[in-house]
N, C-alpha and C. Protein backbone atom coordinates (compact mmCIF):
# COMPACT_ATOMS: atom_id res chain seq x y z
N UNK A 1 -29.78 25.46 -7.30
CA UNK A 1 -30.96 26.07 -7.93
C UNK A 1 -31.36 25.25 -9.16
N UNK A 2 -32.65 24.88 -9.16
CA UNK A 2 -33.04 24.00 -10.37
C UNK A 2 -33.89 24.79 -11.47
N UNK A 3 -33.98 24.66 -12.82
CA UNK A 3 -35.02 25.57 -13.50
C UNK A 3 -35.63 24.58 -14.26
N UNK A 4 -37.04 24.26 -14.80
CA UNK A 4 -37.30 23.53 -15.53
C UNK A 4 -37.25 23.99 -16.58
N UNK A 5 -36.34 23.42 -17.51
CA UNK A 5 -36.47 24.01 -19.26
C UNK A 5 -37.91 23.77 -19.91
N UNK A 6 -38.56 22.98 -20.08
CA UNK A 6 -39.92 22.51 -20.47
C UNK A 6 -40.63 23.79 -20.14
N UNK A 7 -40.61 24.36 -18.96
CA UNK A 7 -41.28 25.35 -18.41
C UNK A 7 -41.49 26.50 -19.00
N UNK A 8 -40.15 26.63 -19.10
CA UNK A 8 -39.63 28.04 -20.01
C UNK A 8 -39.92 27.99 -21.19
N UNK A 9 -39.74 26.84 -21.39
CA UNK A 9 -39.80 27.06 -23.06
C UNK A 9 -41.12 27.07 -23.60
N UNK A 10 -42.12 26.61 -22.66
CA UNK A 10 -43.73 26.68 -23.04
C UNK A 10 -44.16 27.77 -22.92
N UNK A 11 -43.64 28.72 -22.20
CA UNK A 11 -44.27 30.21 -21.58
C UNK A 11 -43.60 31.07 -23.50
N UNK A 12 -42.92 30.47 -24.54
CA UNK A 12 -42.56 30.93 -25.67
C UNK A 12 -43.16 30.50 -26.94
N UNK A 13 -44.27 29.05 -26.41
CA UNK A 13 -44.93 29.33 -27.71
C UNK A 13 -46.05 29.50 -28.30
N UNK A 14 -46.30 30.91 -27.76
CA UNK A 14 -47.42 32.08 -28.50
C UNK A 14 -46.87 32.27 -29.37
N UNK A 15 -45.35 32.68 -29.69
CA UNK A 15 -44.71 32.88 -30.69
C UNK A 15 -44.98 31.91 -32.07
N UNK A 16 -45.14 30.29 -31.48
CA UNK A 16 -46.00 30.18 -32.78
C UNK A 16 -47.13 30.07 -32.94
N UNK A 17 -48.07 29.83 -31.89
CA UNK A 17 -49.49 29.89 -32.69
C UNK A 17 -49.78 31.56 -33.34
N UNK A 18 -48.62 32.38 -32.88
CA UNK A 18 -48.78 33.95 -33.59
C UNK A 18 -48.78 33.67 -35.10
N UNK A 19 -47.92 32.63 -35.53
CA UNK A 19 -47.37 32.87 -36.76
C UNK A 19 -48.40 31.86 -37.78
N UNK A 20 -49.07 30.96 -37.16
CA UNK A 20 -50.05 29.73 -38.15
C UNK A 20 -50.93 30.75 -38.24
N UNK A 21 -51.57 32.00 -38.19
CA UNK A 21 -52.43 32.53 -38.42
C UNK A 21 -51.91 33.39 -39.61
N UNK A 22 -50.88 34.14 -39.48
CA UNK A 22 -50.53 35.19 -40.79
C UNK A 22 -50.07 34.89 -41.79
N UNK A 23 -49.18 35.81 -42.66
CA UNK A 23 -48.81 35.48 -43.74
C UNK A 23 -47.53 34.39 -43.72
N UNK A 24 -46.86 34.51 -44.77
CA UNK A 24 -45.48 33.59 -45.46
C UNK A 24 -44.51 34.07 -44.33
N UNK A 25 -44.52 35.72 -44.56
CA UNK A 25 -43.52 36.42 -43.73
C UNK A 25 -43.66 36.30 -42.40
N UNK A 26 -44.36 36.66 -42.29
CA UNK A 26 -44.67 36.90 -40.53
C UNK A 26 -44.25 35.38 -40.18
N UNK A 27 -45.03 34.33 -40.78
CA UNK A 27 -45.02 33.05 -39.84
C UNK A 27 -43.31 32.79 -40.07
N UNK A 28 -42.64 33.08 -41.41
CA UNK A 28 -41.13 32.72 -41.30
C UNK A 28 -40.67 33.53 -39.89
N UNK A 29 -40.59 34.74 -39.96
CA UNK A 29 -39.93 35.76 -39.11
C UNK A 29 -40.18 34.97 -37.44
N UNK A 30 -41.68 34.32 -37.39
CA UNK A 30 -42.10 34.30 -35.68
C UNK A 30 -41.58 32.86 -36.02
N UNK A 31 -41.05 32.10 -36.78
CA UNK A 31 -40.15 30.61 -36.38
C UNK A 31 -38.85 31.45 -36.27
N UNK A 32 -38.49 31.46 -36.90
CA UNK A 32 -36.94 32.16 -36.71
C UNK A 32 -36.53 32.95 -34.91
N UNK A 33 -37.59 33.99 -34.76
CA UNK A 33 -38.04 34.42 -33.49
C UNK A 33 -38.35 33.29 -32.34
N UNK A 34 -39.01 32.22 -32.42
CA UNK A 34 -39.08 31.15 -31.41
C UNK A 34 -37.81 30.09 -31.58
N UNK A 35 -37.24 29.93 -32.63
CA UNK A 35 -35.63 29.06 -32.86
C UNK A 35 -34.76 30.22 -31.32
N UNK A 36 -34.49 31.56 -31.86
CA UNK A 36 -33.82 31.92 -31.23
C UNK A 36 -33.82 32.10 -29.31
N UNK A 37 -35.51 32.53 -29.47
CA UNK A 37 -35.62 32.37 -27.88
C UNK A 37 -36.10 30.76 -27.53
N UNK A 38 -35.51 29.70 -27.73
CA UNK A 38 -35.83 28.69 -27.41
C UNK A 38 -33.92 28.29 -27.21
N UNK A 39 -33.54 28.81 -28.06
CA UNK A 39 -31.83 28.47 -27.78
C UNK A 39 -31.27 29.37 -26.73
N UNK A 40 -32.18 30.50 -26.28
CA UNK A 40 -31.39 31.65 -25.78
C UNK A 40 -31.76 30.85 -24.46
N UNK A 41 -32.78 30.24 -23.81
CA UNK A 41 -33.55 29.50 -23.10
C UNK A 41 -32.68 28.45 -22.32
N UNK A 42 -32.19 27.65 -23.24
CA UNK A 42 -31.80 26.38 -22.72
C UNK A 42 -30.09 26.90 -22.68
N UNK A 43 -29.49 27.62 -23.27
CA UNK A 43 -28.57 28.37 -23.00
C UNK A 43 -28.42 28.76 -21.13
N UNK A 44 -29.67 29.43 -20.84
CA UNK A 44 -29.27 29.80 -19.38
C UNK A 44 -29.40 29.16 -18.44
N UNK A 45 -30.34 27.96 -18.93
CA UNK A 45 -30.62 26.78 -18.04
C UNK A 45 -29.06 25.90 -17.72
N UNK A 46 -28.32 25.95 -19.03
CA UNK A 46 -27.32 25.15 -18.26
C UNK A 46 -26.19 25.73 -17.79
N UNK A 47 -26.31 27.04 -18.10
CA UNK A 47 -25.57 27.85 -17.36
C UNK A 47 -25.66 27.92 -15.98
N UNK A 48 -26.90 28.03 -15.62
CA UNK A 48 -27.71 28.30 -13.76
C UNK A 48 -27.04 26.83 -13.53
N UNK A 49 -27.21 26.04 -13.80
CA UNK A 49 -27.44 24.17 -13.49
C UNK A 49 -25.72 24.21 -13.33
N UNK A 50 -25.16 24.43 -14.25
CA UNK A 50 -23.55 24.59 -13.61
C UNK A 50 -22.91 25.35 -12.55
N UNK A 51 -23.77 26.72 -12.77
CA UNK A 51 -23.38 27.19 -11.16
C UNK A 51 -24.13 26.74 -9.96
N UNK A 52 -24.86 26.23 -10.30
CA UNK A 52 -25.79 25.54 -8.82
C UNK A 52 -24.79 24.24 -8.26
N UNK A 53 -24.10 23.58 -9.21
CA UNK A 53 -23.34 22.34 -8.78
C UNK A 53 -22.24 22.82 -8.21
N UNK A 54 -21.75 23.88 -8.85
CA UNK A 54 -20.45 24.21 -8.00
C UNK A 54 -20.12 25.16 -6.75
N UNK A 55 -21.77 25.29 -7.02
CA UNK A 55 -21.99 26.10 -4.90
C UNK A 55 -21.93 25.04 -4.13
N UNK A 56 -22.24 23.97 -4.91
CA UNK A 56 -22.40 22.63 -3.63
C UNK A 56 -21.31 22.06 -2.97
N UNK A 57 -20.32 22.05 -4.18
CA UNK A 57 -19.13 21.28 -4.43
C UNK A 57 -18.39 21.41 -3.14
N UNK A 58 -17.84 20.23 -1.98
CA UNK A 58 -17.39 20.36 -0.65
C UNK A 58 -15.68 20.88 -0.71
N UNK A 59 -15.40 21.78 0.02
CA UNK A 59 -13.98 21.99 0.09
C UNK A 59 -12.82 20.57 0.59
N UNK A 60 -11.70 20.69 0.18
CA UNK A 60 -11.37 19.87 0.72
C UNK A 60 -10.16 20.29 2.23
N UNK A 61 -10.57 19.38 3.02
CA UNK A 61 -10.19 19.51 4.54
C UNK A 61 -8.36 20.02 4.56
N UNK A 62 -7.75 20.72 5.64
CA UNK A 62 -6.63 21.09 5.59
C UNK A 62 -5.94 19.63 5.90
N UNK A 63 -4.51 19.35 5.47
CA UNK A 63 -3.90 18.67 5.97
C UNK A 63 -2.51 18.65 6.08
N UNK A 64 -1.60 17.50 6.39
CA UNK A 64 -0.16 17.52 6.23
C UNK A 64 0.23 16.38 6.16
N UNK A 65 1.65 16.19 5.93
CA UNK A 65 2.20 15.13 5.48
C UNK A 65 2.81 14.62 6.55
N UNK A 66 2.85 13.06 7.05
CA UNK A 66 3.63 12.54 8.43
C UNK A 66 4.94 11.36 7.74
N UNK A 67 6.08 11.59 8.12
CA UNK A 67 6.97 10.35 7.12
C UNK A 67 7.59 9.71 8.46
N UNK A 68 7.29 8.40 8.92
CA UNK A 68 8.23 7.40 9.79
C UNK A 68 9.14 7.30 9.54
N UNK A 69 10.56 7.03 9.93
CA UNK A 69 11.65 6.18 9.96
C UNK A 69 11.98 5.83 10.86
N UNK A 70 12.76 4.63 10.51
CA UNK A 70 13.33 3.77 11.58
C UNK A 70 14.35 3.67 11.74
N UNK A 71 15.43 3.62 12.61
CA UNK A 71 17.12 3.49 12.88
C UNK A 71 17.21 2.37 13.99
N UNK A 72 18.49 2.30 13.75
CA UNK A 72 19.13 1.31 15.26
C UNK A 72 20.67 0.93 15.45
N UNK A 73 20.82 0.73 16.77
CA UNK A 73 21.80 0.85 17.31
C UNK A 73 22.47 0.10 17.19
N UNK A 74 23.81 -0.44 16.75
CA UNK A 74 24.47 -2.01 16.55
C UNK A 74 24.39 -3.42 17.33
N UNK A 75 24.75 -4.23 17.65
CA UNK A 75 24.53 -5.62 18.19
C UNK A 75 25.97 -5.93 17.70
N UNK A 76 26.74 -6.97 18.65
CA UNK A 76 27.73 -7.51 17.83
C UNK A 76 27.58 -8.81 18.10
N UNK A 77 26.33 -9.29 18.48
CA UNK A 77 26.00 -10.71 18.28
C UNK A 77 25.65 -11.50 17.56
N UNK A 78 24.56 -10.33 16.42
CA UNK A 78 23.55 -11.13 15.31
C UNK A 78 24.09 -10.82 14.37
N UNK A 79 24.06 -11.07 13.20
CA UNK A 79 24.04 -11.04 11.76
C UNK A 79 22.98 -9.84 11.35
N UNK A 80 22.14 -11.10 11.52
CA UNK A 80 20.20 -10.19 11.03
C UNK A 80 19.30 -10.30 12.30
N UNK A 81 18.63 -9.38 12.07
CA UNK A 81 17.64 -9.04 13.41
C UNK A 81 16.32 -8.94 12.66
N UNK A 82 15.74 -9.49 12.36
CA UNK A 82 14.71 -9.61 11.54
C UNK A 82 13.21 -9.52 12.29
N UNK A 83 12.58 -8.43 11.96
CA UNK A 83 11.23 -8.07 12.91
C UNK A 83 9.82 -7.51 11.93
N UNK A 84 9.33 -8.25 12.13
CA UNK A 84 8.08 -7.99 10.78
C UNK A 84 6.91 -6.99 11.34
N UNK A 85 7.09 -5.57 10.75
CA UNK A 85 6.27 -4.76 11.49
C UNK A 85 4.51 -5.19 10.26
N UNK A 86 3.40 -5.34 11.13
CA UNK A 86 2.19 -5.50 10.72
C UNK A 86 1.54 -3.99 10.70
N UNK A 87 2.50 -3.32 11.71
CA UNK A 87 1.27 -1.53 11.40
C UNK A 87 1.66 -0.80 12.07
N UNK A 88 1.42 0.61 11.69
CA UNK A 88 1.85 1.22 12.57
C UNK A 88 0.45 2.40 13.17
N UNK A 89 0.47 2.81 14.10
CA UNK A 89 -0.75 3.66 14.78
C UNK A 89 0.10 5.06 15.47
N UNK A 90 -1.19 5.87 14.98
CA UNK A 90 -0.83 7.23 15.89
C UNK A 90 -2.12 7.55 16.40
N UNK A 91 -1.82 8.41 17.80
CA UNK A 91 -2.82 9.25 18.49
C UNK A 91 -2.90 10.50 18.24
N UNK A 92 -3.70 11.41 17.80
CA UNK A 92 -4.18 12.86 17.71
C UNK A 92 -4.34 13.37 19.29
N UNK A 93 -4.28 13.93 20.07
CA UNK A 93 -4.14 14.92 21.50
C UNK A 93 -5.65 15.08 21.42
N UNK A 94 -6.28 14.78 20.20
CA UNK A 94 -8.21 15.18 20.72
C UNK A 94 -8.70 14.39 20.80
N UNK A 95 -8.65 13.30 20.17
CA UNK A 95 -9.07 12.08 19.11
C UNK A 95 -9.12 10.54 19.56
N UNK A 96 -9.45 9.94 18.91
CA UNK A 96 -8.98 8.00 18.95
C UNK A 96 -7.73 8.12 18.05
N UNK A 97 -7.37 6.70 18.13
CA UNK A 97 -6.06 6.15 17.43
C UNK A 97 -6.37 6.05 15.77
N UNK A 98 -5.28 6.28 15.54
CA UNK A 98 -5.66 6.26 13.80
C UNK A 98 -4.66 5.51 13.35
N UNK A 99 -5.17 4.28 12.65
CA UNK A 99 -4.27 3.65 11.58
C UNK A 99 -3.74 4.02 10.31
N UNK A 100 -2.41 4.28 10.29
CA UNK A 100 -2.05 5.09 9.47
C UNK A 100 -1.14 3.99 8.46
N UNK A 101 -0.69 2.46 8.86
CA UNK A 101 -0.14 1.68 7.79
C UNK A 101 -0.73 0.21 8.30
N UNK A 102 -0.54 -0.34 7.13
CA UNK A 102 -0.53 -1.83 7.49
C UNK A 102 0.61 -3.34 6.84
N UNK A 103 1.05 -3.85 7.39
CA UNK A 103 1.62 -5.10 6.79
C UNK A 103 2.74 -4.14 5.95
N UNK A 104 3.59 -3.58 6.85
CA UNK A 104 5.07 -3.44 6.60
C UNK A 104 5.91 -4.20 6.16
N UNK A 105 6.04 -5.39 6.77
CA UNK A 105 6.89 -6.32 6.39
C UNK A 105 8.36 -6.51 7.53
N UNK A 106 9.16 -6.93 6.58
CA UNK A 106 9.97 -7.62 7.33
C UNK A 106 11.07 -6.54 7.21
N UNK A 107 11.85 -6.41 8.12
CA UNK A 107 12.67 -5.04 8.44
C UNK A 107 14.06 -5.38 9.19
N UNK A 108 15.14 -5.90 8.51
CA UNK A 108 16.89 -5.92 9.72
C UNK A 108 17.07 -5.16 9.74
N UNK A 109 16.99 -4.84 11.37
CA UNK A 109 17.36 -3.30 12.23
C UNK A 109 18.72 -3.42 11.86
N UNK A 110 19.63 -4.82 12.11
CA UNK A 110 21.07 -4.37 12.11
C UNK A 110 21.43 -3.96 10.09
N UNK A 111 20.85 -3.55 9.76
CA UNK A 111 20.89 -2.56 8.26
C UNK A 111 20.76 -1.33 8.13
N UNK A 112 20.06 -0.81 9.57
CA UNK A 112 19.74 0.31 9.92
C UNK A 112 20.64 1.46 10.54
N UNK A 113 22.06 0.71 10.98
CA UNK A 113 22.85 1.49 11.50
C UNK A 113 23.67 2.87 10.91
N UNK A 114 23.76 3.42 11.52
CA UNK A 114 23.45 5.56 11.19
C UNK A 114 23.26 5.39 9.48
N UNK A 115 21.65 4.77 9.57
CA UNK A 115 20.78 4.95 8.40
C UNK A 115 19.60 4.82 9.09
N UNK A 116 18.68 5.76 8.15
CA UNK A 116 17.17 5.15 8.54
C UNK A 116 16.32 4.35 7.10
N UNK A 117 15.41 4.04 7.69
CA UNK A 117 14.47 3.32 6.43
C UNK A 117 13.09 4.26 6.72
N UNK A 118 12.28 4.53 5.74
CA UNK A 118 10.76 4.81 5.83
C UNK A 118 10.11 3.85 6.03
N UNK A 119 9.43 3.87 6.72
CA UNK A 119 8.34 2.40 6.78
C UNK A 119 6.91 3.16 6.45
N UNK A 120 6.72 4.68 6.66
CA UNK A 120 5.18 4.79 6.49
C UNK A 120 5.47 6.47 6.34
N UNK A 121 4.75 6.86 5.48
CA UNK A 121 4.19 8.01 4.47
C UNK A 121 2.91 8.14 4.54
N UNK A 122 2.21 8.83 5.21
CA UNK A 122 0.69 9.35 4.97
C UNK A 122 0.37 10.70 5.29
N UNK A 123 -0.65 11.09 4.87
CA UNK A 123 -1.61 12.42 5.59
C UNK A 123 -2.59 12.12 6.41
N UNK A 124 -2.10 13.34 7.29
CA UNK A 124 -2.95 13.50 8.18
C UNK A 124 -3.19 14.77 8.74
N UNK A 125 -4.78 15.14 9.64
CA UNK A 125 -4.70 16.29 9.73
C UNK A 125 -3.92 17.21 10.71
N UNK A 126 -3.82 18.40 10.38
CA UNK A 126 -2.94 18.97 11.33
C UNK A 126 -3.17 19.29 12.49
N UNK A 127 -1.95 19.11 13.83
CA UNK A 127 -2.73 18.75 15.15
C UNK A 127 -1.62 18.33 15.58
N UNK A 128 -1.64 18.23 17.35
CA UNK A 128 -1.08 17.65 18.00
C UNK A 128 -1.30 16.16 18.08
N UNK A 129 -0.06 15.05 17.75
CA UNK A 129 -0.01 13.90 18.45
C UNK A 129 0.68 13.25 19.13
N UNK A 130 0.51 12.40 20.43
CA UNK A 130 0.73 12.26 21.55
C UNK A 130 1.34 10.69 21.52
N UNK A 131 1.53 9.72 20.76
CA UNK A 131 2.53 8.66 20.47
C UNK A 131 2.21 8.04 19.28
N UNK A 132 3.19 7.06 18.82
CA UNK A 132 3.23 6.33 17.37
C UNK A 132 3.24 4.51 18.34
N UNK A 133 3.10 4.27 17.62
CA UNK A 133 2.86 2.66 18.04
C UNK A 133 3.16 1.36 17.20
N UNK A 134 4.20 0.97 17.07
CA UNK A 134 4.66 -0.35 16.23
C UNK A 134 4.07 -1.74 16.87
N UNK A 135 3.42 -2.01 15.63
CA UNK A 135 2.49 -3.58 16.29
C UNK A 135 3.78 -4.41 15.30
N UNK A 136 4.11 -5.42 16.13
CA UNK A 136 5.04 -6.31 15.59
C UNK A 136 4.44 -7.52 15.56
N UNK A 137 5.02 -8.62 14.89
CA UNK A 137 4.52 -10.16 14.72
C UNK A 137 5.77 -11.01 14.58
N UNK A 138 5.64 -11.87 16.06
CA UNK A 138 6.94 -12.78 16.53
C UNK A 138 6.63 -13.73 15.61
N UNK A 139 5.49 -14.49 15.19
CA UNK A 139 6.23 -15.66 14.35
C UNK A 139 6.88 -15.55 13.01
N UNK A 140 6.74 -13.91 12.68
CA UNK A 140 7.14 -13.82 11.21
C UNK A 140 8.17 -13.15 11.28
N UNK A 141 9.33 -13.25 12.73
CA UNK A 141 10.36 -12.17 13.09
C UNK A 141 11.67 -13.21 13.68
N UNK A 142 12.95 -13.03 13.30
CA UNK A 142 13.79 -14.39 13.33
C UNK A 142 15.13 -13.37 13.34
N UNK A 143 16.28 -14.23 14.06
CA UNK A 143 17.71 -13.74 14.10
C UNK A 143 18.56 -14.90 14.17
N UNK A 144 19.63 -13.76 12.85
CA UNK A 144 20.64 -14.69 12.68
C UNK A 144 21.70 -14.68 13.59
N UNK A 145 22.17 -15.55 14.21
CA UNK A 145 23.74 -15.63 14.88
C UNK A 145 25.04 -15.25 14.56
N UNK A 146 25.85 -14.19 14.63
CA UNK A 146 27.52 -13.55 14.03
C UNK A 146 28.12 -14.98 13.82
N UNK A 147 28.29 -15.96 15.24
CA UNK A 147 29.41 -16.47 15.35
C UNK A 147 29.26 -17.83 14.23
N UNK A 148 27.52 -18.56 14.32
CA UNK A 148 27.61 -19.69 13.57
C UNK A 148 26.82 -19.86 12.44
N UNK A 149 26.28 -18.36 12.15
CA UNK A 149 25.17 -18.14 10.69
C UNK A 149 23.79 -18.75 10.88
N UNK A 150 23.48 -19.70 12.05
CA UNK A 150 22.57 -19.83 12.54
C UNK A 150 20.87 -19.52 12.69
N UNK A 151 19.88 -19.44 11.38
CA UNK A 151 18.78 -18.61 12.01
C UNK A 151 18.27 -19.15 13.03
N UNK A 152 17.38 -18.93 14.09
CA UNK A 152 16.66 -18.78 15.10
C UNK A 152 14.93 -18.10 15.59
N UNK A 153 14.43 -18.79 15.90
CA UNK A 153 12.95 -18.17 15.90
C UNK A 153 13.75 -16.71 17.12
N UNK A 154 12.69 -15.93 16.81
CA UNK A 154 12.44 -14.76 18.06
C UNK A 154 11.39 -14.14 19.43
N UNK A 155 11.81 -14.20 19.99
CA UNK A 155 10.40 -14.06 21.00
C UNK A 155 10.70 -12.63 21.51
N UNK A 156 9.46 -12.24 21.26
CA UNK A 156 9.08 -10.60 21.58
C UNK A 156 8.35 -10.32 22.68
N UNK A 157 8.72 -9.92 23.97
CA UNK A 157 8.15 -9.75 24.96
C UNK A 157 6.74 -8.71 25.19
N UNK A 158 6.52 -7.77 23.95
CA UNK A 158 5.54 -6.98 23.24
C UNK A 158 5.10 -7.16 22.19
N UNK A 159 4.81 -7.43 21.63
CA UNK A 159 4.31 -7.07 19.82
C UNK A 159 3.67 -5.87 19.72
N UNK A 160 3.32 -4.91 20.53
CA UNK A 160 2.45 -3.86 20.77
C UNK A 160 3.70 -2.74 21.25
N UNK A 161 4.35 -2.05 20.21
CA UNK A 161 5.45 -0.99 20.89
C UNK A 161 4.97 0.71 21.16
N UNK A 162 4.79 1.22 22.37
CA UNK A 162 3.87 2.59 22.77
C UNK A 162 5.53 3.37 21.93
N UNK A 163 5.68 4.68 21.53
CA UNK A 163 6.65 5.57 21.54
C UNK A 163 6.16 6.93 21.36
N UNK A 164 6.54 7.29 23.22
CA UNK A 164 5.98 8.54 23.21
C UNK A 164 7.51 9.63 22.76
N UNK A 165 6.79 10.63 22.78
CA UNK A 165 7.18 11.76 22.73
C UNK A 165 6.54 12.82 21.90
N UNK A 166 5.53 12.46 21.23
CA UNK A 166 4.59 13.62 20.57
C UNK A 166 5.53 14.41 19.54
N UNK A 167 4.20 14.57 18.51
CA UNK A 167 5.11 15.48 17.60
C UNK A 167 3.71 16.35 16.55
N UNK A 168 4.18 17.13 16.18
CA UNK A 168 2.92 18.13 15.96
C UNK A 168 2.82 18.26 14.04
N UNK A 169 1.81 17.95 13.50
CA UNK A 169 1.55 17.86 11.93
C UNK A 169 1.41 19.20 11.84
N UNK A 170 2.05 19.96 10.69
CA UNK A 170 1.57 21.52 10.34
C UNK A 170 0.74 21.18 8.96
N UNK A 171 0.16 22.03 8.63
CA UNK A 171 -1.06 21.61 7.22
C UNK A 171 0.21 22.25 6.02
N UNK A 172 0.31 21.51 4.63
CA UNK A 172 0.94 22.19 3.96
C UNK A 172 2.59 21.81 3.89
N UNK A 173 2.85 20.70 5.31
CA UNK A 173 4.07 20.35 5.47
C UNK A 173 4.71 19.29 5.44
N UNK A 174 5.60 19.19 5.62
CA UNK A 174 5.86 17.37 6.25
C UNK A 174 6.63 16.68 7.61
N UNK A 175 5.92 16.27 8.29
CA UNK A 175 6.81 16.12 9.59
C UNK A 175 7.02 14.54 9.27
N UNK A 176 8.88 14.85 9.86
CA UNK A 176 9.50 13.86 9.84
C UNK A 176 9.73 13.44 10.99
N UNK A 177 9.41 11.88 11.29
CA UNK A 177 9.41 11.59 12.96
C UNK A 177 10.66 10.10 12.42
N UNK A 178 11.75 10.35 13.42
CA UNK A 178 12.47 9.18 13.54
C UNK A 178 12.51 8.30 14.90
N UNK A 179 12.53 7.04 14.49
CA UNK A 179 12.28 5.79 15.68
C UNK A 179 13.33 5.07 15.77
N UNK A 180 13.97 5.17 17.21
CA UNK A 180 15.55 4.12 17.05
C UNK A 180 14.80 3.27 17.98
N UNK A 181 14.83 1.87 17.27
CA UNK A 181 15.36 0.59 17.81
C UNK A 181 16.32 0.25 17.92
N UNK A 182 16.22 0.07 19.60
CA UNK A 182 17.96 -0.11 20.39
C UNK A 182 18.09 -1.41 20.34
N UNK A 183 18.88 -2.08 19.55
CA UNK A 183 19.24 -3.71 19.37
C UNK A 183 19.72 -4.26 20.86
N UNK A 184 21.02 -3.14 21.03
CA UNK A 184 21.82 -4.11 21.75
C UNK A 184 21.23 -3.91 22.86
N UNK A 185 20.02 -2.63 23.18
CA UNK A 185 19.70 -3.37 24.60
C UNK A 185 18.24 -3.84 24.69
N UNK A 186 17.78 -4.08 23.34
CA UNK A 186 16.72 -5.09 23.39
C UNK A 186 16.72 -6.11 23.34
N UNK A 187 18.09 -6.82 23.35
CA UNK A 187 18.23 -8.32 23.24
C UNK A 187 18.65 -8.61 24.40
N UNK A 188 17.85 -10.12 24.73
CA UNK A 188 18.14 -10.92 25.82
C UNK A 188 18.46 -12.73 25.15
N UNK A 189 19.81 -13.15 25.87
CA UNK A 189 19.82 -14.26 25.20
C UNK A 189 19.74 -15.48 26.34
N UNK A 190 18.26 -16.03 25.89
CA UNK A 190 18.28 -16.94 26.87
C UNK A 190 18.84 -18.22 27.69
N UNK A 191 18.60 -19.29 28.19
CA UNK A 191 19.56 -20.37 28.84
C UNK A 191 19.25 -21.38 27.72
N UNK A 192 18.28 -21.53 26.91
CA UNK A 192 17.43 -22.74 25.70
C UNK A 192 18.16 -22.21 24.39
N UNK A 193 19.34 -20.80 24.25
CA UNK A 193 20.01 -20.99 23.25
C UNK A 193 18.95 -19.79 22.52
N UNK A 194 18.17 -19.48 22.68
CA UNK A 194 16.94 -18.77 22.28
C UNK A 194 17.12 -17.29 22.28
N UNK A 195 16.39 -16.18 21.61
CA UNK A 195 16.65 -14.95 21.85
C UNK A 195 15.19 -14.37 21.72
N UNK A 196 15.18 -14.10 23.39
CA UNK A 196 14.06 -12.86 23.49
C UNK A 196 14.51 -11.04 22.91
N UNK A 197 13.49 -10.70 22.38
CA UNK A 197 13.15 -9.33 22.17
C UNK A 197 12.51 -8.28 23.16
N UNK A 198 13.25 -7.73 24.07
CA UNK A 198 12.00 -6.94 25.02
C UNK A 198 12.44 -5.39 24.28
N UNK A 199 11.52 -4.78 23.48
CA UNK A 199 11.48 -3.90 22.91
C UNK A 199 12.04 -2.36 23.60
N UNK A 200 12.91 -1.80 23.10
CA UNK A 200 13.37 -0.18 23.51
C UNK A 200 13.30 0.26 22.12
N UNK A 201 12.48 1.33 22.31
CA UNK A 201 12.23 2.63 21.01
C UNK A 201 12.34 4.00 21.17
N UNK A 202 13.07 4.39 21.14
CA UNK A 202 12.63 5.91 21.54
C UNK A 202 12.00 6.73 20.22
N UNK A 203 11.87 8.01 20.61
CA UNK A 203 12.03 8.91 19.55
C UNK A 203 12.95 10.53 19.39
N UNK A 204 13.74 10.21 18.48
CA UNK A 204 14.71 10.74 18.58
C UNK A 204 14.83 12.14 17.86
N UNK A 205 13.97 11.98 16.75
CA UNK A 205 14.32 13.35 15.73
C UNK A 205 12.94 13.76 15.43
N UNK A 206 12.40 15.04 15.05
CA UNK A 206 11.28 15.31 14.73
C UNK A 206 11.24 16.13 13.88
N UNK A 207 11.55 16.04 12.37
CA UNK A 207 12.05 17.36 11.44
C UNK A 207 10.80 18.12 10.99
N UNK A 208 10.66 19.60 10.76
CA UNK A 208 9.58 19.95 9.67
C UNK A 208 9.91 20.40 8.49
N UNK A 209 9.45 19.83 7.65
CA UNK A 209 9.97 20.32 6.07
C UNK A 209 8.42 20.94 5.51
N UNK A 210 9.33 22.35 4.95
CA UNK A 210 7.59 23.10 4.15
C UNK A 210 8.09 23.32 2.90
């Protein structure tokens, strides 16, 4: 709701051409009289003008809290298993894919053993979703050798990891989703001395904390 003050305040001054005509008194009394309804005036104007902004003002949308982690299973071949996650993605059950991190970094699963790490913390709204998705990047992902300390490039038969099993955001909460990367049976060691990655992820835990 808008009011023009100018408006108002012109419809008040009869009050003084009342007073350039009479005496000392009168004309004091009808300034004093137009001071006050000229303050009483702009008084309600910004009163209205403040409640008009805050009828407008948009609510904000329900949501919840989603926390990743990651685990994994031992190897007794490598040292370091080194895998540089670039992002991670989830699906909503209604929706498109939503990017929920980017440029993770570099991550040894074999550090991960009965531990997890967070890799990603965000909100989102509450709802069913239907998988999480680790985009990986082989040239920035390398393993070390147990027996000769050895690093080694890595080759990833995916960089694109699907992990279904769905898990449901409550508004107000926090769902905790855990991701095991299985080392020892994602590694393949090739005949060139080389070590492919063909990715196993499951999902294993799905906590709600309120």
């Amino acid at each position: 709701m808008t009011i023009q003050s100018d408006t108002l305040l012109d419809s008040y001054e009869i009050v003084d051409s009342l007073g350039a005509g009479g005496t000392g008194e009168v004309e004091a009394q009808a300034r004093q009289s137009s001071f006050w309804i000229r303050a009483a005036v702009l008084i309600l104007v910004a009163a209205m003008s403040l409640a008009g902004c805050g009828s407008d003002s948009p609510t904000s949308p329900a949501s919840g809290m989603l926390a990743v982690e990651l685990t994994d299973a031992p190897t007794d071949e490598l040292s370091q298993l080194n895998v540089y996650i670039t992002g991670l993605t989830v699906k909503p059950a209604d929706g498109p894919v939503e990017r929920i991190a980017d440029d993770i970094g570099l991550v040894d699963l074999l550090t991960l053993q009965n531990t997890t790490e967070l890799i990603a913390l965000t909100t989102l709204a509450p709802g069913e979703y239907t998988f999480i998705q680790l985009d990986l990047d082989q040239d920035q992902s390398s393993v070390v050798e147990l027996a000769t300390g050895e690093q080694k490039p890595l080759q990833i038969a995916s960089e694109e990891i699907k992990v279904v099993g769905g898990f449901q955001v409550i508004e107000a909460a926090t769902t905790r989703v855990t991701l095991d990367f299985d080392a020892e049976r994602s590694l393949r060691k090739l005949g060139n001395g080389l070590w492919l990655l063909v990715p196993i992820v499951i999902q294993t835990k799905v906590v709600q904390e309120t």
